[in-house]
N, C-alpha and C. Protein backbone atom coordinates (compact mmCIF):
# COMPACT_ATOMS: atom_id res chain seq x y z
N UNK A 1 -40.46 -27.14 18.59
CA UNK A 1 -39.93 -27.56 17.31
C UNK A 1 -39.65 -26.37 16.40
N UNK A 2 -40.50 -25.40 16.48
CA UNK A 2 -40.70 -24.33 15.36
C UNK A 2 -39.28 -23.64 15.91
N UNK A 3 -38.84 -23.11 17.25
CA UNK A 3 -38.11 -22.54 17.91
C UNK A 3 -36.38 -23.01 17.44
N UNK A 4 -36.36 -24.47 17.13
CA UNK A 4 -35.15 -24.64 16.44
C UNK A 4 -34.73 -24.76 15.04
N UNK A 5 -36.26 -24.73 14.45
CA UNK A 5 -35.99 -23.91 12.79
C UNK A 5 -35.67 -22.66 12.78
N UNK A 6 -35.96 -21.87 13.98
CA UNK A 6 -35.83 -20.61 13.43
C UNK A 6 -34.20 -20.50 14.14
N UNK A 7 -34.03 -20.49 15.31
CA UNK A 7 -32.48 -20.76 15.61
C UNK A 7 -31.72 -21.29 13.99
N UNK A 8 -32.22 -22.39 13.83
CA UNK A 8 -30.98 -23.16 13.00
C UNK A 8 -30.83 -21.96 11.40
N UNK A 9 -32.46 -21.18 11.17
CA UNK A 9 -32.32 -20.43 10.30
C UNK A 9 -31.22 -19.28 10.33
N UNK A 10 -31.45 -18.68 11.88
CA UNK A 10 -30.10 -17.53 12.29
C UNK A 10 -29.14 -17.90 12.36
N UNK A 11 -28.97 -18.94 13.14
CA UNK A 11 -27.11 -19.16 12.30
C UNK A 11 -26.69 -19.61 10.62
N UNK A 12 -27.84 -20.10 10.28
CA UNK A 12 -27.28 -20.06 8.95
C UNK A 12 -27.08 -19.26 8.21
N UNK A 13 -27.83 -18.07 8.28
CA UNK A 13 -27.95 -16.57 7.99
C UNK A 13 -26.29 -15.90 8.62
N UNK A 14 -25.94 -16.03 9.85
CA UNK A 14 -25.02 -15.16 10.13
C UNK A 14 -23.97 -16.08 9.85
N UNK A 15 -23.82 -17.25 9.25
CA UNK A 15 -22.73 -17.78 8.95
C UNK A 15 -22.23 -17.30 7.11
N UNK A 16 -23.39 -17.47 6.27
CA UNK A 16 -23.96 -16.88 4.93
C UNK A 16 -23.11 -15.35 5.35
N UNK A 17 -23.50 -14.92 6.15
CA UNK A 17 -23.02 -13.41 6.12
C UNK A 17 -21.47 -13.46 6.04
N UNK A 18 -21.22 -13.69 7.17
CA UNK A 18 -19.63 -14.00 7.74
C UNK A 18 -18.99 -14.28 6.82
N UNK A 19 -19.45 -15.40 6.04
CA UNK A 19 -18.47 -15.79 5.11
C UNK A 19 -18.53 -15.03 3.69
N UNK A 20 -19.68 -13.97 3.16
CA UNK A 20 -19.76 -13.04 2.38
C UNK A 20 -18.65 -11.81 3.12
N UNK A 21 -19.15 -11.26 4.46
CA UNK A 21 -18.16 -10.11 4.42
C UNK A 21 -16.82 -10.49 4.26
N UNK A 22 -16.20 -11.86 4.85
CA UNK A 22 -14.87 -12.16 4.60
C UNK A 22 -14.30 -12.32 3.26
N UNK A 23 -15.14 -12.42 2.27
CA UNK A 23 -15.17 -12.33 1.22
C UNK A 23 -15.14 -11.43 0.56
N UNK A 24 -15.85 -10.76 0.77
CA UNK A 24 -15.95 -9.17 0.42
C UNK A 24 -14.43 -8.60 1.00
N UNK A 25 -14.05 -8.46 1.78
CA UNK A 25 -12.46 -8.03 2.55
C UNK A 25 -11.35 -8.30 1.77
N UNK A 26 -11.36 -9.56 1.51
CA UNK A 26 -9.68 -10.34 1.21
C UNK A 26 -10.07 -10.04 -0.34
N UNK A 27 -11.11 -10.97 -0.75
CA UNK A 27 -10.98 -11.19 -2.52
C UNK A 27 -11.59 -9.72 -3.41
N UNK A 28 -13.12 -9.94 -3.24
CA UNK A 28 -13.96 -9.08 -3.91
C UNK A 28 -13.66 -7.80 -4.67
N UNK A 29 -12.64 -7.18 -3.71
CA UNK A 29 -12.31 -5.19 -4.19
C UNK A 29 -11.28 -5.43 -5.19
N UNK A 30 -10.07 -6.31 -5.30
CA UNK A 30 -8.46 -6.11 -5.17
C UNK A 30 -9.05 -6.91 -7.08
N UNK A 31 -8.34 -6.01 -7.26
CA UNK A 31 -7.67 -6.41 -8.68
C UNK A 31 -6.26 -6.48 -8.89
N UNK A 32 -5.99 -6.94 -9.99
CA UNK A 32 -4.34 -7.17 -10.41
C UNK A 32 -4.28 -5.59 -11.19
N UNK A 33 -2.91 -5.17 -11.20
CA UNK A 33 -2.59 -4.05 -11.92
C UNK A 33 -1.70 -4.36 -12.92
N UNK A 34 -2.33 -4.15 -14.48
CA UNK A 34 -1.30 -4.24 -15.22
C UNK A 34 0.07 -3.62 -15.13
N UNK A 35 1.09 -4.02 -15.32
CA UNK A 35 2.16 -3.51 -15.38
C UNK A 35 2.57 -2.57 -17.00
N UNK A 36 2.80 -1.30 -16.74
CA UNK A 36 2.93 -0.65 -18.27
C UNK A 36 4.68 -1.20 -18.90
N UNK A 37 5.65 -1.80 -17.76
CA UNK A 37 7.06 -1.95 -18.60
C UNK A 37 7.77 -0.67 -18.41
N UNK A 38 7.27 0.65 -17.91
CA UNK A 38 8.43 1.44 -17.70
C UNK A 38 8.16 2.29 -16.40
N UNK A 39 7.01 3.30 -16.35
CA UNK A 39 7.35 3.53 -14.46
C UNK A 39 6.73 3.03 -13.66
N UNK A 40 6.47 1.83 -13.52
CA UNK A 40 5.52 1.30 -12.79
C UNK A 40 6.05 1.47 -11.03
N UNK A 41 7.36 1.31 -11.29
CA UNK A 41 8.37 1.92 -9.64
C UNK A 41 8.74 2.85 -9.79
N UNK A 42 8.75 4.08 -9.42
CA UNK A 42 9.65 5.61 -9.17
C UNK A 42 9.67 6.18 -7.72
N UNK A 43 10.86 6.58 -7.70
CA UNK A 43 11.31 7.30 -6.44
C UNK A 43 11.43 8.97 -6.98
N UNK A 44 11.86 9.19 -5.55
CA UNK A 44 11.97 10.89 -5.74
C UNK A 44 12.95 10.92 -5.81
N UNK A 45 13.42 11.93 -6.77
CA UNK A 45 15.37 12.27 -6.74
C UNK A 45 14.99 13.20 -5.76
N UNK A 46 16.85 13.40 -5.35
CA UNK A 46 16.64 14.02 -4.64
C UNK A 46 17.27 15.77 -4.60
N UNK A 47 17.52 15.45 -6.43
CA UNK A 47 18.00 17.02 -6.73
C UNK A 47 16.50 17.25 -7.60
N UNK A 48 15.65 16.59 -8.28
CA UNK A 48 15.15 17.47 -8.90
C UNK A 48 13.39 17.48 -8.35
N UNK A 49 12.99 16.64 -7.11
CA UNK A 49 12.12 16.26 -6.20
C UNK A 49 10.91 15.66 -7.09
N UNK A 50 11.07 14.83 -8.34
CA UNK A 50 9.93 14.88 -8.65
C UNK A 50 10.27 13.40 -8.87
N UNK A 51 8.98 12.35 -9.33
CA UNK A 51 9.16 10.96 -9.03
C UNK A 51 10.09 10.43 -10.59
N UNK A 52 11.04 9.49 -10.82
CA UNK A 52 12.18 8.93 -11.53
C UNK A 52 11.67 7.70 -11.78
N UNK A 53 11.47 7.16 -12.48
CA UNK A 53 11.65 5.41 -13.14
C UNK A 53 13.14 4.72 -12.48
N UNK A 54 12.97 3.97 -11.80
CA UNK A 54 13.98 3.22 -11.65
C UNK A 54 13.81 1.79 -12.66
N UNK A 55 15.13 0.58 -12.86
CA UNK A 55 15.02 -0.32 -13.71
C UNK A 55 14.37 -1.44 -12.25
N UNK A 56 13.33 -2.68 -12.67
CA UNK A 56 12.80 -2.93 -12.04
C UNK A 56 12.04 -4.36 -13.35
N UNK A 57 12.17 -5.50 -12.60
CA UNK A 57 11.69 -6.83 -13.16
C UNK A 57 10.80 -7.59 -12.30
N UNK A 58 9.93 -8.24 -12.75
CA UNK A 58 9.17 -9.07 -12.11
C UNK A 58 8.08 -8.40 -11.03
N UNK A 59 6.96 -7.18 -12.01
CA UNK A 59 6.61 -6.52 -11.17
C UNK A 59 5.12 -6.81 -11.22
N UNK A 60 4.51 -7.15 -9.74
CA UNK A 60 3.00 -8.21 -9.60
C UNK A 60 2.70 -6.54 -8.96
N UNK A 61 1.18 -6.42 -9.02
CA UNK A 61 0.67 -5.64 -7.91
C UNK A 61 -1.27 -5.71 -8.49
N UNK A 62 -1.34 -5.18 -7.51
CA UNK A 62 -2.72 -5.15 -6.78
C UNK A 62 -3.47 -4.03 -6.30
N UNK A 63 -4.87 -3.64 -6.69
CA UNK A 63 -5.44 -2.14 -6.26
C UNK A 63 -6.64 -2.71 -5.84
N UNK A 64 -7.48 -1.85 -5.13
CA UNK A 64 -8.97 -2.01 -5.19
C UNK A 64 -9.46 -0.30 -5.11
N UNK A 65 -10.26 -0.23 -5.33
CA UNK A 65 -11.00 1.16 -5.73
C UNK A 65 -11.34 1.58 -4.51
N UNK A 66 -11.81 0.59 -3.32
CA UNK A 66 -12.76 1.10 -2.74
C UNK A 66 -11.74 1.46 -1.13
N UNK A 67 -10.62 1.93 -1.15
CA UNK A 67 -9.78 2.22 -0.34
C UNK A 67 -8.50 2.82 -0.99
N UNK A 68 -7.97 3.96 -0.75
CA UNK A 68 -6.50 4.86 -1.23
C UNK A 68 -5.68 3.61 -0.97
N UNK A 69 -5.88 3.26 0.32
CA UNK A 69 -4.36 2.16 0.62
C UNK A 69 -4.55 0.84 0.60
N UNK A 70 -4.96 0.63 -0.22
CA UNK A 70 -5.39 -1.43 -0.33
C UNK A 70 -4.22 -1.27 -1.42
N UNK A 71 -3.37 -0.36 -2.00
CA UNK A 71 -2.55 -1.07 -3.45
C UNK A 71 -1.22 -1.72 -2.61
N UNK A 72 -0.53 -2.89 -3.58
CA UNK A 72 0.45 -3.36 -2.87
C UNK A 72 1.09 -3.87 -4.12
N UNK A 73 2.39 -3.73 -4.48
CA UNK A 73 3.11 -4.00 -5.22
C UNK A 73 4.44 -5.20 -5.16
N UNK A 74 5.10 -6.11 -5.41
CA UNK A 74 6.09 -6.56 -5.27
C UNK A 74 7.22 -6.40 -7.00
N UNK A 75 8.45 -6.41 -6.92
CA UNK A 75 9.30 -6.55 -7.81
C UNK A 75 10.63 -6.44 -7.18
N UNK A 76 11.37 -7.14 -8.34
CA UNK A 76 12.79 -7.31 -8.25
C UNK A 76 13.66 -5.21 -8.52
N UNK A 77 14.79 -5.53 -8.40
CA UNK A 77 15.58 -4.29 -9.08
C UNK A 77 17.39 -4.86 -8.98
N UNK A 78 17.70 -3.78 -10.12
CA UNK A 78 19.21 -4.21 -10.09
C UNK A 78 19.86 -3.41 -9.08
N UNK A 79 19.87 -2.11 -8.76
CA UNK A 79 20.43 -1.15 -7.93
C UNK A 79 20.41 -1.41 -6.58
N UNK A 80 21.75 -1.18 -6.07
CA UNK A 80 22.08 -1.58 -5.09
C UNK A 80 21.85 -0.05 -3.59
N UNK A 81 21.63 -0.54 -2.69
CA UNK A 81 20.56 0.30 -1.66
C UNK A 81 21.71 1.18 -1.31
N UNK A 82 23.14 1.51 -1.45
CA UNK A 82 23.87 2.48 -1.49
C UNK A 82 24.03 3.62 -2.36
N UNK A 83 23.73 3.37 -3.67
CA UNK A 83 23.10 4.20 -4.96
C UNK A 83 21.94 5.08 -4.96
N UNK A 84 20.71 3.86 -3.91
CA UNK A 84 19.51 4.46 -3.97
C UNK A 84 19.24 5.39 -3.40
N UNK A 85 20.19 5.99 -1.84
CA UNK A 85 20.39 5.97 -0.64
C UNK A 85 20.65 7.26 -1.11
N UNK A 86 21.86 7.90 -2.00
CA UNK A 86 22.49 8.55 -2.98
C UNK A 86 21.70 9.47 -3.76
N UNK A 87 20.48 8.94 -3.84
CA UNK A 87 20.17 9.52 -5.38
C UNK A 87 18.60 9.88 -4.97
N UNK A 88 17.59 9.29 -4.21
CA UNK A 88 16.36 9.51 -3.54
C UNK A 88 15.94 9.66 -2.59
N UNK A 89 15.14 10.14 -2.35
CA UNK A 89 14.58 10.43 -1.45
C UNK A 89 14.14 9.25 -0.18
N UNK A 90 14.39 9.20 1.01
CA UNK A 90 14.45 8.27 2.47
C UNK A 90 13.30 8.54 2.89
N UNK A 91 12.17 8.10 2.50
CA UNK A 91 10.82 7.87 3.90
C UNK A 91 10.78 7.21 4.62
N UNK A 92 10.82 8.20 5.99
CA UNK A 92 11.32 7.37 7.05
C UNK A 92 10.15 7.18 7.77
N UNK A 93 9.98 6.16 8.87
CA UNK A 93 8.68 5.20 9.94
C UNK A 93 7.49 4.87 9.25
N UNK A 94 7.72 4.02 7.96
CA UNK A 94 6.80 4.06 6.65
C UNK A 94 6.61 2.51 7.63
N UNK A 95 5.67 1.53 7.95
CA UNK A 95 5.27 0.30 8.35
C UNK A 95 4.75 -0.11 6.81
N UNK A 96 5.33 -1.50 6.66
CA UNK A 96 3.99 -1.63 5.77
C UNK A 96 2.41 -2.54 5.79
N UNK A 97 1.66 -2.42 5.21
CA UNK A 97 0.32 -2.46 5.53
C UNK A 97 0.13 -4.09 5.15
N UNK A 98 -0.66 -4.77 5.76
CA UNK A 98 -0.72 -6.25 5.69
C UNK A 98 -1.65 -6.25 4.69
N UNK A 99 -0.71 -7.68 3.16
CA UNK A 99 -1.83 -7.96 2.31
C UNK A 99 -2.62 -8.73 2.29
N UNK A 100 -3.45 -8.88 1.45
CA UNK A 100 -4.42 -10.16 1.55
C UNK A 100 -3.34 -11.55 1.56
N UNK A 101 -3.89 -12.70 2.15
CA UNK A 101 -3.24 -14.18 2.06
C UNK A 101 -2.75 -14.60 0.76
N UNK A 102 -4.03 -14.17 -0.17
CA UNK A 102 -3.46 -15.01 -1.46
C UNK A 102 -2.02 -14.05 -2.33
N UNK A 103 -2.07 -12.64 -1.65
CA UNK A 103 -0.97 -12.15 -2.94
C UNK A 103 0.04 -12.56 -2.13
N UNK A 104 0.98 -13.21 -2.42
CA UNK A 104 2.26 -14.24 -1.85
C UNK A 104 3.58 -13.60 -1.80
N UNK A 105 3.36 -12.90 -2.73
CA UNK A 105 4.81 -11.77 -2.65
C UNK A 105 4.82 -10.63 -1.87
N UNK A 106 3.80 -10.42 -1.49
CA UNK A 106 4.19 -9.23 -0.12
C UNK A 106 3.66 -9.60 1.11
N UNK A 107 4.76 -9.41 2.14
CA UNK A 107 4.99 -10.41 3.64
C UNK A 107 5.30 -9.27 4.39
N UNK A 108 3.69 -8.60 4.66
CA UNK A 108 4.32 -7.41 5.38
C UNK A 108 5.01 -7.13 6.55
N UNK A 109 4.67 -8.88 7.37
CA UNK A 109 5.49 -8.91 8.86
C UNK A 109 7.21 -9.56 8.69
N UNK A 110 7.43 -9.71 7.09
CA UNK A 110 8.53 -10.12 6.73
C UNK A 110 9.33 -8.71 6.57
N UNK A 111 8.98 -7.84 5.47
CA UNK A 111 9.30 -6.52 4.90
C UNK A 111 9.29 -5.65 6.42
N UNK A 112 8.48 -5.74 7.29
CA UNK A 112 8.76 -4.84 8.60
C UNK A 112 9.85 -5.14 9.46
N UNK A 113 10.64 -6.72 9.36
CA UNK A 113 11.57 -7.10 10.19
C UNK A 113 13.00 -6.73 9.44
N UNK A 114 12.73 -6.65 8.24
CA UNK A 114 13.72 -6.36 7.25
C UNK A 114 14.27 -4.85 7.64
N UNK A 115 12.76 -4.15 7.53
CA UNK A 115 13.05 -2.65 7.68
C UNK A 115 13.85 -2.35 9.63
N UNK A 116 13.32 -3.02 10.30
CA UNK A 116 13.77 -3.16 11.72
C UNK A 116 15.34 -3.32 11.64
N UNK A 117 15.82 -4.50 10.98
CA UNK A 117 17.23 -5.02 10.67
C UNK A 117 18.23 -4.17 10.31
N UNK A 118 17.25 -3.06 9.44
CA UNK A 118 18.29 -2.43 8.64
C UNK A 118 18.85 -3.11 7.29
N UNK A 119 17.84 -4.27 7.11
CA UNK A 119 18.51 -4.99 5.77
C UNK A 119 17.72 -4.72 4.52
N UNK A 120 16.64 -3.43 4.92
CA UNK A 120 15.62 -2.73 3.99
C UNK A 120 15.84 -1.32 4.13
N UNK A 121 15.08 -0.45 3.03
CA UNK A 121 14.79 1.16 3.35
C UNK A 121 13.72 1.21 2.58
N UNK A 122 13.30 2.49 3.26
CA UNK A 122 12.03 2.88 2.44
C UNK A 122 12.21 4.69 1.26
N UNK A 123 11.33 4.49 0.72
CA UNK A 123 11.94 5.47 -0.13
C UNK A 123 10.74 6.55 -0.61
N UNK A 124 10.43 7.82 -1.09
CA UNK A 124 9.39 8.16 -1.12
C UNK A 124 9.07 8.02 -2.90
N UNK A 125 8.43 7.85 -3.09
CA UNK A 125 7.75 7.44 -4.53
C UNK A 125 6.68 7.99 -4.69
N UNK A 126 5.71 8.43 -4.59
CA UNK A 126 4.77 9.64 -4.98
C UNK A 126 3.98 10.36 -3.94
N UNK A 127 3.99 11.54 -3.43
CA UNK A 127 3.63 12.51 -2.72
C UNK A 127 2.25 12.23 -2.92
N UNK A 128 1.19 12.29 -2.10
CA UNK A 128 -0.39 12.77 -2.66
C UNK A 128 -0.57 11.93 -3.03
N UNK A 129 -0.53 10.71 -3.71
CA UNK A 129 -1.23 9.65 -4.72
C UNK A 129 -2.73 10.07 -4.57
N UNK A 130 -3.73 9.80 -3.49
CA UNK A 130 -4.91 10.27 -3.13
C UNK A 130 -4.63 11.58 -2.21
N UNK A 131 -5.58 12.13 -1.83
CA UNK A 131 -5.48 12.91 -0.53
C UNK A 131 -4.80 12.53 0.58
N UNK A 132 -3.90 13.10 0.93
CA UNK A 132 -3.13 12.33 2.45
C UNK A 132 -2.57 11.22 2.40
N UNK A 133 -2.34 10.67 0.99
CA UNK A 133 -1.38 9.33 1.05
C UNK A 133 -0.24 9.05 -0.03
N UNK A 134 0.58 8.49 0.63
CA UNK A 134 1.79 8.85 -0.40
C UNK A 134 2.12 7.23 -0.50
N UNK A 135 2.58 7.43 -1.91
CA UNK A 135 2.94 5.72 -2.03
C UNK A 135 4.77 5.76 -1.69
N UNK A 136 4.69 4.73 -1.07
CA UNK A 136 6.13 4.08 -0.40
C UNK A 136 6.71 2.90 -1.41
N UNK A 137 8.13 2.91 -1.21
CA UNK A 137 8.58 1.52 -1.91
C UNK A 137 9.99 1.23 -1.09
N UNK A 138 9.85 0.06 -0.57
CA UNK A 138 10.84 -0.62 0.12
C UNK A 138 11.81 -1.07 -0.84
N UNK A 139 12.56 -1.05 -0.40
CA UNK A 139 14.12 -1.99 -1.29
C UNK A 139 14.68 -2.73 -0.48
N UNK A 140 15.16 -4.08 -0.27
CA UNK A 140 16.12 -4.25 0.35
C UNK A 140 17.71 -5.23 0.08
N UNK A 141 18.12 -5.31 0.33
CA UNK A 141 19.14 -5.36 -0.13
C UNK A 141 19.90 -6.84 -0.99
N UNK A 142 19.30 -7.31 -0.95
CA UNK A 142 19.43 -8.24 -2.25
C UNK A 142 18.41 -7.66 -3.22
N UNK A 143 17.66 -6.92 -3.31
CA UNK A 143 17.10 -6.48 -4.47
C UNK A 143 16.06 -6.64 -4.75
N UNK A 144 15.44 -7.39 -3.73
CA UNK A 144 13.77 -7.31 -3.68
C UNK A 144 13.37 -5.98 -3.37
N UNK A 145 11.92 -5.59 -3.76
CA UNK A 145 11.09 -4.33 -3.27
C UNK A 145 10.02 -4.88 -3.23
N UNK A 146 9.24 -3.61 -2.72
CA UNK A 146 7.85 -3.57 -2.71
C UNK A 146 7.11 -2.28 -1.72
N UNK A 147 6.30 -2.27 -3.02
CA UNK A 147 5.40 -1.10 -2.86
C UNK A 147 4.19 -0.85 -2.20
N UNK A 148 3.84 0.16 -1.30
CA UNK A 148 2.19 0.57 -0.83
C UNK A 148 1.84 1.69 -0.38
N UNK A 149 1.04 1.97 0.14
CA UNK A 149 0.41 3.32 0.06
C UNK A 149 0.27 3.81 1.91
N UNK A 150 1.02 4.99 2.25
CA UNK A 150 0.84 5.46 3.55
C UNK A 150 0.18 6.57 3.64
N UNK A 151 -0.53 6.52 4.73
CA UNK A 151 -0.88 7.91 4.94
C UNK A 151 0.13 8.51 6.01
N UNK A 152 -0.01 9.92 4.87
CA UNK A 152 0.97 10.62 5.40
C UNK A 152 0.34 11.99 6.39
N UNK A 153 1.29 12.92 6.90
CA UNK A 153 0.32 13.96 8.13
C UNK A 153 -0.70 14.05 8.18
N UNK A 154 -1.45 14.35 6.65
CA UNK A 154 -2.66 15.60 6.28
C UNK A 154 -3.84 14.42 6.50
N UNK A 155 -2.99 13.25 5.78
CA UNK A 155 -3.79 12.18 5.64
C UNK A 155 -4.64 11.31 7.43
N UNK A 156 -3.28 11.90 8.15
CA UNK A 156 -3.70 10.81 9.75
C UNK A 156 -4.95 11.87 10.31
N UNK A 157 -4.36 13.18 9.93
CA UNK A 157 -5.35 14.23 10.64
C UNK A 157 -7.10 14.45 9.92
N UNK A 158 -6.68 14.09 8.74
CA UNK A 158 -7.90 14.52 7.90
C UNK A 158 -8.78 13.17 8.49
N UNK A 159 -8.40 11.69 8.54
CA UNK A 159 -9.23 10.47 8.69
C UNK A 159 -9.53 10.16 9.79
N UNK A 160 -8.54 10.95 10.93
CA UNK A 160 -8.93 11.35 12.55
C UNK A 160 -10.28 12.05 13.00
N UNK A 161 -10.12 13.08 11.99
CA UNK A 161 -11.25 14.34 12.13
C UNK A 161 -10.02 15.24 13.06
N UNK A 162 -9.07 15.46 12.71
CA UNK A 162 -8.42 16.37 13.61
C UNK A 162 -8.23 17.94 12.44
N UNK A 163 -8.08 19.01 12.97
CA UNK A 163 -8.42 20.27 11.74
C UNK A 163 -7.16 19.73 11.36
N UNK A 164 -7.28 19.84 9.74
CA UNK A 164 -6.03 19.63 8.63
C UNK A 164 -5.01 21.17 9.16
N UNK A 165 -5.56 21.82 8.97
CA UNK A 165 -4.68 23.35 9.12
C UNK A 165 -4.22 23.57 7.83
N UNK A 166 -3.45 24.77 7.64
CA UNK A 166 -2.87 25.54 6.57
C UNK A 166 -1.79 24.50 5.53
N UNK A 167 -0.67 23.57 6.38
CA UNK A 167 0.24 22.91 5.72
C UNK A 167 -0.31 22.01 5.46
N UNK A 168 -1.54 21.53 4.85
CA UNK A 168 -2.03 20.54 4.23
C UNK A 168 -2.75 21.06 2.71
N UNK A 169 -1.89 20.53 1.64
CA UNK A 169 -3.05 21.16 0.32
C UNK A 169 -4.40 21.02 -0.08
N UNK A 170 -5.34 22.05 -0.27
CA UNK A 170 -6.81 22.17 -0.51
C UNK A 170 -7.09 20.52 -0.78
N UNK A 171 -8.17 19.96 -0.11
CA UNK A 171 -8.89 18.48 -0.54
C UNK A 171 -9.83 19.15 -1.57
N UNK A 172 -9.41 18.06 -2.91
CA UNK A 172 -10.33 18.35 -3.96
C UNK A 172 -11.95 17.66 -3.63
N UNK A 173 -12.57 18.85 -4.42
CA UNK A 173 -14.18 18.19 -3.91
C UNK A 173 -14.99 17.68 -4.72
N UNK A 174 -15.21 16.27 -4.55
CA UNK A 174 -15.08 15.06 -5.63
C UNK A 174 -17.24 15.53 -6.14
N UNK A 175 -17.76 16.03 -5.29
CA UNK A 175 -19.43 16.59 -5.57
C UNK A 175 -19.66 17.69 -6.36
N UNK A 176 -18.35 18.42 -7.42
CA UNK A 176 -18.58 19.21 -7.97
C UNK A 176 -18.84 18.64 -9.46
């Protein structure tokens, strides 16, 4: 008898868990990001290399602290992907990163078929954001976007454990 209280106690325990870490994953970290109304989207020009405000409506996004690449952005824009093409900077084999269920506006296995099609591009929008990760922003061509965070060289090698080497800039050291 005692033998299936304590059984029935362990699964209730690892179910209690299960459904805390899944919890902890999707909801718990991710906050909403206010939107400030003016650069909340920028690309890189591509004469003067530094990140630009583009015009941009209907802009939702999402961070959590406890990861560089959990941010994910969605918004509209007026500019058409021949202009953009023109004027910024092309990050190219950018995937984007799958969001949680509930944020509804970014469909990352949608935005990856887009980018496959050719009926999307990706664009570079800030170098470094953290160490080794650069934030990306898709456009595609009716004028949806959306934004997230890649790791870029320094970034695959540094989270590998592979030596960063010389072409990667000094990692700041957050214990000073």
């Amino acid at each position: 008898m005692s033998g299936r209280i304590i059984a029935g106690v362990i699964v209730l325990v690892a179910l209690v868990a299960g459904a805390l870490v899944y919890y902890m994953q999707i909801y718990a970290f991710y906050s909403p990001v206010a939107a400030n109304g003016q650069d909340d989207v920028q690309l890189v020009s591509l004469t003067s290399g530094v990140p630009e405000p583009i015009v941009y409506d209907a802009f939702e996004a999402i961070d959590a602290d406890s990861s560089p690449i959990r941010y994910r952005a969605c918004f509209t824009t007026i500019h058409s992907l021949a202009m953009l093409t023109e004027t910024y900077e092309i990050y190219d084999d950018a995937e984007p990163r799958i969001a949680p269920g509930w944020f509804d506006c970014f469909d990352a296995e949608a935005i990856g078929a887009a980018l496959a099609a050719g009926d999307a591009l990706t664009f570079l929008s800030q170098k470094n954001v953290a160490y080794g990760v650069d934030r990306v922003v898709a456009i595609t061509d009716d004028g949806r976007g959306f934004v997230w965070h890649e790791l870029n060289d320094c970034g695959d090698k540094a989270y590998d454990g592979t030596v960063v080497g010389e072409e990667c800039p000094p990692r700041e050291n957050s214990t000073d």
